[in-house]
Protein backbone atom coordinates (compact mmCIF):
# COMPACT_ATOMS: atom_id res chain seq x y z
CA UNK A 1 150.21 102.37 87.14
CA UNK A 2 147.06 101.65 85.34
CA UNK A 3 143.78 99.59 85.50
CA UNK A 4 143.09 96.87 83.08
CA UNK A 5 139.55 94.94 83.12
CA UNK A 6 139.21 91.37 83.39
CA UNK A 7 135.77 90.26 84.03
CA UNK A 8 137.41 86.19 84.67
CA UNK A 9 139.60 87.33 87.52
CA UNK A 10 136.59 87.89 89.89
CA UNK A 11 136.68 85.17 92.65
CA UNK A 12 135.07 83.73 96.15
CA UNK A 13 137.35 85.15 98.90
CA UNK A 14 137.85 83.11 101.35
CA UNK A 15 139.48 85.26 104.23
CA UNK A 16 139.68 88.63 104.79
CA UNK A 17 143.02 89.09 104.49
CA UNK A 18 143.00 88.32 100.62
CA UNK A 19 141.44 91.77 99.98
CA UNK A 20 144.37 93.56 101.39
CA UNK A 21 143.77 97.50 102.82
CA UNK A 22 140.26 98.51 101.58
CA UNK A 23 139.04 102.45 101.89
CA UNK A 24 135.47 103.04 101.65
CA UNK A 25 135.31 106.27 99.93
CA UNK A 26 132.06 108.57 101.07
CA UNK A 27 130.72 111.94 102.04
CA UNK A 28 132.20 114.03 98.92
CA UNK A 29 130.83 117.21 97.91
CA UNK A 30 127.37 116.18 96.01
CA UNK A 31 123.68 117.30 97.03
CA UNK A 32 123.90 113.39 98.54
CA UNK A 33 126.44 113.77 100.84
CA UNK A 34 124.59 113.11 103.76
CA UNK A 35 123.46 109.85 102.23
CA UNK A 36 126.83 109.00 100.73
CA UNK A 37 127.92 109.37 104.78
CA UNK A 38 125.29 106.71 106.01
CA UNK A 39 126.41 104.47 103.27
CA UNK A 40 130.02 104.82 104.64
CA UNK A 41 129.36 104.76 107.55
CA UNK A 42 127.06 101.19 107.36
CA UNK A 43 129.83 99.20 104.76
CA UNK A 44 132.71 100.69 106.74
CA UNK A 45 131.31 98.95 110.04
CA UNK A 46 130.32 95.79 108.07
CA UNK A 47 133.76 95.37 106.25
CA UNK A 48 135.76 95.67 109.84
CA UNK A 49 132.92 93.22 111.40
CA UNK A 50 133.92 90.64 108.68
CA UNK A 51 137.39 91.12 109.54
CA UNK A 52 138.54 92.99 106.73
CA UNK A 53 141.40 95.91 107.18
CA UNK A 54 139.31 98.87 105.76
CA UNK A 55 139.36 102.59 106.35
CA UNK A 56 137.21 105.95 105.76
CA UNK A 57 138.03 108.33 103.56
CA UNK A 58 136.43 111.84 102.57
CA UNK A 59 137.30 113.20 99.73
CA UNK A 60 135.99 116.39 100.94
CA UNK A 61 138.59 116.65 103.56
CA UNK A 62 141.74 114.45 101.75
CA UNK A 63 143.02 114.45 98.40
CA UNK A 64 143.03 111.14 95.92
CA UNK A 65 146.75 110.55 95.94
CA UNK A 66 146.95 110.21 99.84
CA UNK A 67 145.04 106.67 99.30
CA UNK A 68 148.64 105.65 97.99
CA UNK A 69 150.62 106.75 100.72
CA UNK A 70 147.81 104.69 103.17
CA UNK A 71 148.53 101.95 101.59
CA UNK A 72 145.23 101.51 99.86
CA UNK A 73 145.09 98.10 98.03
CA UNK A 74 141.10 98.59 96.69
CA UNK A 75 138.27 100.93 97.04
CA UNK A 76 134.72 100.22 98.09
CA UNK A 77 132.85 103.31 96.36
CA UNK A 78 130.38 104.64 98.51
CA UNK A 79 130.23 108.02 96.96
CA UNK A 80 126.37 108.96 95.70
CA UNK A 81 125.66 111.97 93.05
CA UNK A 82 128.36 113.84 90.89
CA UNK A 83 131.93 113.25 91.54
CA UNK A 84 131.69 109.96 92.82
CA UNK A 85 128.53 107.87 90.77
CA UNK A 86 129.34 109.51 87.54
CA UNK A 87 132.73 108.10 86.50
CA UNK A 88 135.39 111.32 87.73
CA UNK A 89 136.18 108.97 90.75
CA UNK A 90 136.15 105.86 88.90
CA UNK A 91 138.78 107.76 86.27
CA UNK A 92 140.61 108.81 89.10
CA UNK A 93 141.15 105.31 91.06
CA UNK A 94 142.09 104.06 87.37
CA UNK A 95 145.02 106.53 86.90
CA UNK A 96 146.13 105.77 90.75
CA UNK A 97 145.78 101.74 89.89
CA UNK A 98 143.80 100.94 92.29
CA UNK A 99 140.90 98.56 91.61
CA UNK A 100 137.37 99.60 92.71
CA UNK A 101 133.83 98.16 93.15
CA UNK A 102 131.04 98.44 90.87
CA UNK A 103 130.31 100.16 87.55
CA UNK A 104 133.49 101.27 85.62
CA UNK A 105 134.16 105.33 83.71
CA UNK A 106 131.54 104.13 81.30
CA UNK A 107 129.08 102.51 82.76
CA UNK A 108 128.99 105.17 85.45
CA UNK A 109 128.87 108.11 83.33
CA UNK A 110 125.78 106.70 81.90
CA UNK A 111 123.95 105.12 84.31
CA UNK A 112 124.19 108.63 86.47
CA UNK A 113 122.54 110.23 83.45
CA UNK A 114 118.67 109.49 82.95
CA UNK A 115 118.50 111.15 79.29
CA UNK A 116 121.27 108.96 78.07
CA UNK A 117 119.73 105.87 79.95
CA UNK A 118 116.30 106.58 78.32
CA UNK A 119 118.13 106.95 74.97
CA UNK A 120 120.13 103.80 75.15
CA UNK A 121 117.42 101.95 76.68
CA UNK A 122 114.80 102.65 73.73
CA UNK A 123 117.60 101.40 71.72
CA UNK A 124 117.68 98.38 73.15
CA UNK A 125 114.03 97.73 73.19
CA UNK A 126 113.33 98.21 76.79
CA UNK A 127 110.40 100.55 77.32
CA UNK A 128 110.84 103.22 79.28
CA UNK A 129 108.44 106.46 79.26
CA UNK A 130 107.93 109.39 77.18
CA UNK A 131 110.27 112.61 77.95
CA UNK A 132 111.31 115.69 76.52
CA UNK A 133 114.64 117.25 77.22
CA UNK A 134 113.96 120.82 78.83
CA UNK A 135 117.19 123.06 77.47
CA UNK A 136 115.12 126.15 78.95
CA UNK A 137 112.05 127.29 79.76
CA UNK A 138 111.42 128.19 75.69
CA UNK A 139 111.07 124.37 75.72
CA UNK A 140 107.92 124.12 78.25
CA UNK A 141 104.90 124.52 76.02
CA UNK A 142 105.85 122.15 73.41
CA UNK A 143 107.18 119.70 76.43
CA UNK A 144 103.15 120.17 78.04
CA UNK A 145 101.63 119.59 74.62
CA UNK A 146 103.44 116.50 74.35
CA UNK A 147 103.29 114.78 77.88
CA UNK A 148 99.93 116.08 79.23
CA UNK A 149 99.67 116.59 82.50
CA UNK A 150 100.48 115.26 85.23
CA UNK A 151 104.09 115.52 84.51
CA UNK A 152 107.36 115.00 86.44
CA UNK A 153 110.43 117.44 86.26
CA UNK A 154 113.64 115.50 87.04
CA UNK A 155 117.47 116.85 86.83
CA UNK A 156 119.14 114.30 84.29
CA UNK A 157 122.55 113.56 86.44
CA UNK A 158 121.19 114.10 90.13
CA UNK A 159 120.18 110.90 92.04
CA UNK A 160 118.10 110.13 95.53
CA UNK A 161 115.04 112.46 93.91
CA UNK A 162 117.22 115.70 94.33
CA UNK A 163 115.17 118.38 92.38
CA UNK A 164 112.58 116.19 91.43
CA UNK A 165 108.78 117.77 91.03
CA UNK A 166 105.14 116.47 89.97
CA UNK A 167 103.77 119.10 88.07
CA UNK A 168 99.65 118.71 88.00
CA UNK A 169 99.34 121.96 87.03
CA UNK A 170 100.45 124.08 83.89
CA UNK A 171 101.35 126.73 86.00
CA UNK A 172 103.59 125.22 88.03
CA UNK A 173 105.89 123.53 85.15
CA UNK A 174 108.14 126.63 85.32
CA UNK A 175 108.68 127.08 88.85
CA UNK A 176 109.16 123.11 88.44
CA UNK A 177 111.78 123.62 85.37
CA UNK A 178 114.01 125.77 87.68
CA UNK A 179 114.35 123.99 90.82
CA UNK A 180 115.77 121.00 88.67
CA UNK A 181 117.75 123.82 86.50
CA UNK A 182 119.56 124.84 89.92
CA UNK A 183 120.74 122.17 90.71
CA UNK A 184 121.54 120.68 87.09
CA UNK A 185 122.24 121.83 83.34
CA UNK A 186 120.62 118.58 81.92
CA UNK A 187 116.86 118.76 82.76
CA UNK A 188 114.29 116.60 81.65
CA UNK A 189 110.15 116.37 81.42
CA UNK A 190 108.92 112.86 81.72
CA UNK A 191 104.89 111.41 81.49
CA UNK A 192 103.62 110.79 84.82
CA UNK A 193 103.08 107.38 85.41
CA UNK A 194 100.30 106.47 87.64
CA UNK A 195 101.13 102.64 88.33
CA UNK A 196 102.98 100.85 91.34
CA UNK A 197 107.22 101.50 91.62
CA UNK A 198 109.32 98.27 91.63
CA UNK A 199 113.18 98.00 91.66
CA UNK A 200 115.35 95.51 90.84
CA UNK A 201 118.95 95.78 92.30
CA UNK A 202 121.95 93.68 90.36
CA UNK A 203 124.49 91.41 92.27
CA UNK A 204 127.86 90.52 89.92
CA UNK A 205 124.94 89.55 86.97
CA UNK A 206 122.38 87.83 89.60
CA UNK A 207 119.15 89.56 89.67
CA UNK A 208 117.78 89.78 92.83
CA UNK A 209 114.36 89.87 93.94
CA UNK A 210 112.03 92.82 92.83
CA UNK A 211 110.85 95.29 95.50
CA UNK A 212 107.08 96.97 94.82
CA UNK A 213 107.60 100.69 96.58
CA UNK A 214 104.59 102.35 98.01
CA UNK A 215 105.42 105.64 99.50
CA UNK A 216 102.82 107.85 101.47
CA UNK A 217 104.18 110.88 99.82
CA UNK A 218 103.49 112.21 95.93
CA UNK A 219 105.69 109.47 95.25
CA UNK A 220 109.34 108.12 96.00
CA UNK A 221 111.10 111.33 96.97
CA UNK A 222 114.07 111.82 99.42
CA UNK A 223 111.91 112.04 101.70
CA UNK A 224 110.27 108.96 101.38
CA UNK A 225 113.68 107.42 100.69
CA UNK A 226 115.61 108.49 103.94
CA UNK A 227 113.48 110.55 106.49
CA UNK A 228 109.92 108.79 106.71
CA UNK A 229 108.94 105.50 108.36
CA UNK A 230 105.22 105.25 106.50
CA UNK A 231 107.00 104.61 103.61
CA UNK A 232 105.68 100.76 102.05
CA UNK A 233 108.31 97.91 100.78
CA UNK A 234 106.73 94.68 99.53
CA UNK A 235 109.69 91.91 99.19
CA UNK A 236 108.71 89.42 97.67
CA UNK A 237 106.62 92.41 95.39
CA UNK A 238 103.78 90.09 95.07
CA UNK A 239 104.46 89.28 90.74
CA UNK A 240 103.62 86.26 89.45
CA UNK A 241 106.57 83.99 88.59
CA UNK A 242 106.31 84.93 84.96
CA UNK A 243 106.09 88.82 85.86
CA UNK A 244 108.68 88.51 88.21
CA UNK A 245 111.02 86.74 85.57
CA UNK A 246 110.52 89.36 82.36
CA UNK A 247 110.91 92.15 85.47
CA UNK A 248 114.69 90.40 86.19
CA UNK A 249 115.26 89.96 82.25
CA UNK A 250 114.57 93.88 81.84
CA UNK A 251 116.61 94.79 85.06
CA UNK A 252 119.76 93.26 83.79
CA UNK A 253 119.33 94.26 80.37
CA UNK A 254 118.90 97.90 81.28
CA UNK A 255 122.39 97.39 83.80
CA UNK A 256 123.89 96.24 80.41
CA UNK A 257 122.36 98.76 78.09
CA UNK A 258 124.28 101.36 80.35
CA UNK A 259 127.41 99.40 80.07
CA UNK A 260 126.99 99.12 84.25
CA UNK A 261 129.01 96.45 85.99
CA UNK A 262 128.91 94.46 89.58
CA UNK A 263 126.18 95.83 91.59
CA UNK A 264 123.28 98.63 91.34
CA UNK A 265 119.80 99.15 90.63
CA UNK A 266 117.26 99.54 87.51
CA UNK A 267 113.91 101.20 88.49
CA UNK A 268 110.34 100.97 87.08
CA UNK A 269 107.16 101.86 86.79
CA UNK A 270 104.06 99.67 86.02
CA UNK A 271 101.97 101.88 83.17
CA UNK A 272 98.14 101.36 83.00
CA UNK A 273 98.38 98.16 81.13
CA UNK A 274 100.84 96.72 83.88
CA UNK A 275 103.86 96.54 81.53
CA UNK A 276 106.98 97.99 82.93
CA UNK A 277 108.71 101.33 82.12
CA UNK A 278 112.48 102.14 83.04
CA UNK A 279 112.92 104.84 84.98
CA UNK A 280 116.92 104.91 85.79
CA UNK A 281 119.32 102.84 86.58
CA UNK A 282 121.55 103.36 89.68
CA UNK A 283 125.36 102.51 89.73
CA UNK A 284 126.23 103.05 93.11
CA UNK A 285 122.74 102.51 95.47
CA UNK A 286 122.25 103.96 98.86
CA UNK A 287 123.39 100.91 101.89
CA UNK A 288 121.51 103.04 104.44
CA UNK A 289 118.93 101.18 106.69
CA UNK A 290 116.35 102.69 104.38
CA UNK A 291 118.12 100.99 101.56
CA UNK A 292 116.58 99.05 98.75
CA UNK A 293 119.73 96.57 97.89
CA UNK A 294 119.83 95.00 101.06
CA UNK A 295 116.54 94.06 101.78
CA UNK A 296 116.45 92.62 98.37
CA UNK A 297 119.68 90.65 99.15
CA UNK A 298 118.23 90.00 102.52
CA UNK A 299 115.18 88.40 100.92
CA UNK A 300 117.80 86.40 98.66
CA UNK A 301 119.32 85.19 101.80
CA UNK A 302 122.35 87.37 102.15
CA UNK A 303 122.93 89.05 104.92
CA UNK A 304 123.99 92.90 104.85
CA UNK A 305 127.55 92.36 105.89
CA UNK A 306 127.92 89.47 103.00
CA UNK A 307 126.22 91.54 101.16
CA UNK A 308 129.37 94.13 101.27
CA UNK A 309 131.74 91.38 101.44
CA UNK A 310 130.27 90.20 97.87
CA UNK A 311 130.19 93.19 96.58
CA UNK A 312 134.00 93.88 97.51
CA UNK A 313 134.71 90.71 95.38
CA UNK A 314 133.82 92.57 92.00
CA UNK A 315 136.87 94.53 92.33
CA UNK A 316 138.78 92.20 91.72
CA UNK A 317 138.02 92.22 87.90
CA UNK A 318 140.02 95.71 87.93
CA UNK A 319 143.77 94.27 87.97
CA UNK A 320 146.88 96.94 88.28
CA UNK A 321 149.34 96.67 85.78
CA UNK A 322 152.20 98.29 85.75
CA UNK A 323 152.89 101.11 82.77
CA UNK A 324 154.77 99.09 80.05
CA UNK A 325 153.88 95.65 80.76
């Protein structure tokens, strides 16, 4: 059994029933587990609100194959960080035949990694920041001389701010380079970028509206993100219709640039001048009650459980086929 992709097969359900026996897949073995188990935990109860006949599964405590034997008909990826964002899960579900939500091997494997976004996305004309790719600590005087200070320090392949660090001071930049180093090989040092934060999350090629972040903290770490209730979200983000528009236009190119697919995220900064600069885009986005993608889809007027229930449809563009047909 295999996966083939065809993007005219998605389709309105209708009923539950026509999705068959869904498993949300979260938890895993990533620095985001905890978050991966809120998401879970959150489409899990939305799916079985709606109706639909879906499942937990951990792939910390079961193996892959035993979605077969459940009777799995689809998966609803809730998985955050490495294993499960990056495209090893999305390979996996493939060789099982068992379609899946969201970004495909591709699209995942790139969107998970910010030096490859960056790369792709300054080929595609969508500004994004200045960075330097940090292969050791050899690499941190030519990386200061370059971006100035104040800096960021960001693991390429981790997500929800894991390992991230504002450097303001030179002497710091080391101490910075290894806390991202521990918990990643790929390490990058970006220009600080002193503007608002805006994000605009991706529905099956619908851009939603923008959020404008403001965080009490240094800026949008996982602590803002998950444990703090001072943190600011401005939905509408107060752009003007024209602002708001080009912010959309770069949102879904950037979620194409990647090759990403169904639903997710592309982040930004405003520079001094106001003009937008890609941070990352996110394949598989937290569903938490913290979460960005809901409240946009909230302010679009979906609610959170239609929300899931749409975002279940996109696996239907994954069809099993059977090995010689």
């Amino acid at each position: 059994m295999r996966i083939r992709q065809d993007k005219s097969a998605v389709r309105s359900v209708k009923t539950p029933g026509e999705f068959g026996r869904v498993a949300v897949i979260f938890g895993g073995t990533s620095t985001e587990r905890e978050v991966s188990l809120k998401t879970g935990a959150a489409v899990l109860a939305a799916l079985q609100r709606r109706g639909v006949a879906a499942f937990g599964f951990d792939p910390r405590e079961q193996l892959l194959p035993e979605l077969l034997a459940r009777g799995t008909d689809r998966v609803w990826i809730a998985l955050h960080g490495p294993g499960g964002e990056d495209g090893t899960l999305q390979g996996a579900l493939e060789c099982l035949g068992l379609p899946y939500t969201g970004s495909g091997v591709m699209g995942s494997a790139i969107g998970m990694d910010k030096l490859r976004t960056k790369r792709l996305a300054q080929a595609a004309g969508i500004p994004t920041s200045d960075y330097v790719e940090l292969s050791g600590e050899q690499d941190l005087e030519a990386a200061l001389a370059r971006l100035k200070l104040p800096l960021i320090v960001k693991p390429a392949t981790q997500g929800s701010s894991v390992g991230m660090t504002k450097v303001e001071r030179a002497q710091d930049f080391a101490a910075a380079y290894r806390v991202a180093a521990a918990v990643d090989h790929s390490v990058l040092a970006e220009a600080w970028i002193s503007g608002a934060e805006y994000t605009v999350s991706i529905l099956n090629g619908r851009a939603l509206p923008s959020i404008r972040i403001q965080p009490a903290t240094t800026f949008y770490d996982y602590e803002a993100k998950y444990l703090r209730n001072d943190t600011q979200y401005f939905c509408p983000s107060g752009l003007s219709k024209p602002a708001e528009e080009h912010l959309a236009a770069l949102g879904l190119a950037a979620f194409a640039a990647v090759g990403a697919e169904g639903w997710g995220r592309a982040d930004f900064m405003m520079d001094g001048s106001g003009r937008p600069q890609l941070l990352e885009v996110n394949t598989v986005p937290g569903m938490t009650d913290h979460s960005l993608v809901p409240m946009a889809a909230k302010a679009a007027g979906l609610s959170f459980d239609e929300l899931v229930w749409r975002i279940l449809e996109s696996s239907f563009t994954r069809v099993p086929i059977k090995a010689g047909s």
